[in-house]
Protein backbone atom coordinates (compact mmCIF):
# COMPACT_ATOMS: atom_id res chain seq x y z
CA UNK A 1 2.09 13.43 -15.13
CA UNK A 2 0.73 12.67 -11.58
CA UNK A 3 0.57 16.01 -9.16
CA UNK A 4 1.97 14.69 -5.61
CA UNK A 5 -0.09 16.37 -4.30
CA UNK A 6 -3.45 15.13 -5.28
CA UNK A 7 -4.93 11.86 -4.41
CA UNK A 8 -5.52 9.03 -7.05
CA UNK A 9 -7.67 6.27 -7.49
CA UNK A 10 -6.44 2.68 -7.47
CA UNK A 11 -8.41 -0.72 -7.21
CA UNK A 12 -6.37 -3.60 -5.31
CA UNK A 13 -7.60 -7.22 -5.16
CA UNK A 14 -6.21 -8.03 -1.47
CA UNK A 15 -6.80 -11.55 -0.07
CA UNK A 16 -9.78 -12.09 -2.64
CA UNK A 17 -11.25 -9.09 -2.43
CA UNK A 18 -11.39 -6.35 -4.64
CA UNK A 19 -10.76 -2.93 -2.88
CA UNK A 20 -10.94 1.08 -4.13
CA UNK A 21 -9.18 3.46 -2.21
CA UNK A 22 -8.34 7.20 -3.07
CA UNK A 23 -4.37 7.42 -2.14
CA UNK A 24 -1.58 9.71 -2.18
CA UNK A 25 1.25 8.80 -5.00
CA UNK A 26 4.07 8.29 -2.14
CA UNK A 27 2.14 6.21 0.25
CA UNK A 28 4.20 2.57 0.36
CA UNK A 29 2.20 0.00 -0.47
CA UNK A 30 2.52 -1.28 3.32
CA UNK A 31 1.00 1.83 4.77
CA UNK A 32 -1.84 1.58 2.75
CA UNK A 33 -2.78 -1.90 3.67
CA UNK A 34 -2.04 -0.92 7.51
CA UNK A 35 -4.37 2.01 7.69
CA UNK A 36 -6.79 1.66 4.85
CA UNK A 37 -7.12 -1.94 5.04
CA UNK A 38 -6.24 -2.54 9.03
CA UNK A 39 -3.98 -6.06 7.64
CA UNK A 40 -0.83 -5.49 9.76
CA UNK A 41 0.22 -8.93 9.25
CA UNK A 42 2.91 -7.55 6.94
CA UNK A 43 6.16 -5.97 9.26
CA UNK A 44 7.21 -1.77 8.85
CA UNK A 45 11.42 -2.06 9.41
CA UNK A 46 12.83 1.43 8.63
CA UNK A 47 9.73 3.34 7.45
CA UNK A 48 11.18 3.88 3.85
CA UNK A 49 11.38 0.32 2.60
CA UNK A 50 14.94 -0.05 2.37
CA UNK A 51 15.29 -3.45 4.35
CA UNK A 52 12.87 -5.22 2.86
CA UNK A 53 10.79 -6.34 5.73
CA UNK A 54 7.37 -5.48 4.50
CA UNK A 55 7.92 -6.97 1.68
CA UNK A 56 5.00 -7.81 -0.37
CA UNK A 57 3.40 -10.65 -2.34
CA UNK A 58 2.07 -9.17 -5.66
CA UNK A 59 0.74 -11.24 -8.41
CA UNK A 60 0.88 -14.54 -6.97
């Protein structure tokens, strides 16, 4: 079981290139790219992605 609280690693392959980040289990996938990454090209709506608009290309 993952504890909440503790940070885990993930690797992400984001516009070619591979990344490793340490992250919190309830950071949206958004945020992460935002602040980790600095890509904002991808829109925050209502901060618990409900709406839809930072919607996410994954796997193709």
């Amino acid at each position: 079981m993952i504890d909440p609280n503790e940070a885990i690693p993930i690797q992400l392959t984001v516009n070619g290139q591979v990344r490793r980040v340490n992250v919190d289990p309830r950071t949206l996938l958004v945020h992460l790219v935002h602040e980790q990454f600095g890509l904002t090209g991808a829109n925050i709506g209502c901060l618990n992605g409900y709406c839809g608009t930072c919607t996410m290309l994954v796997d193709g």
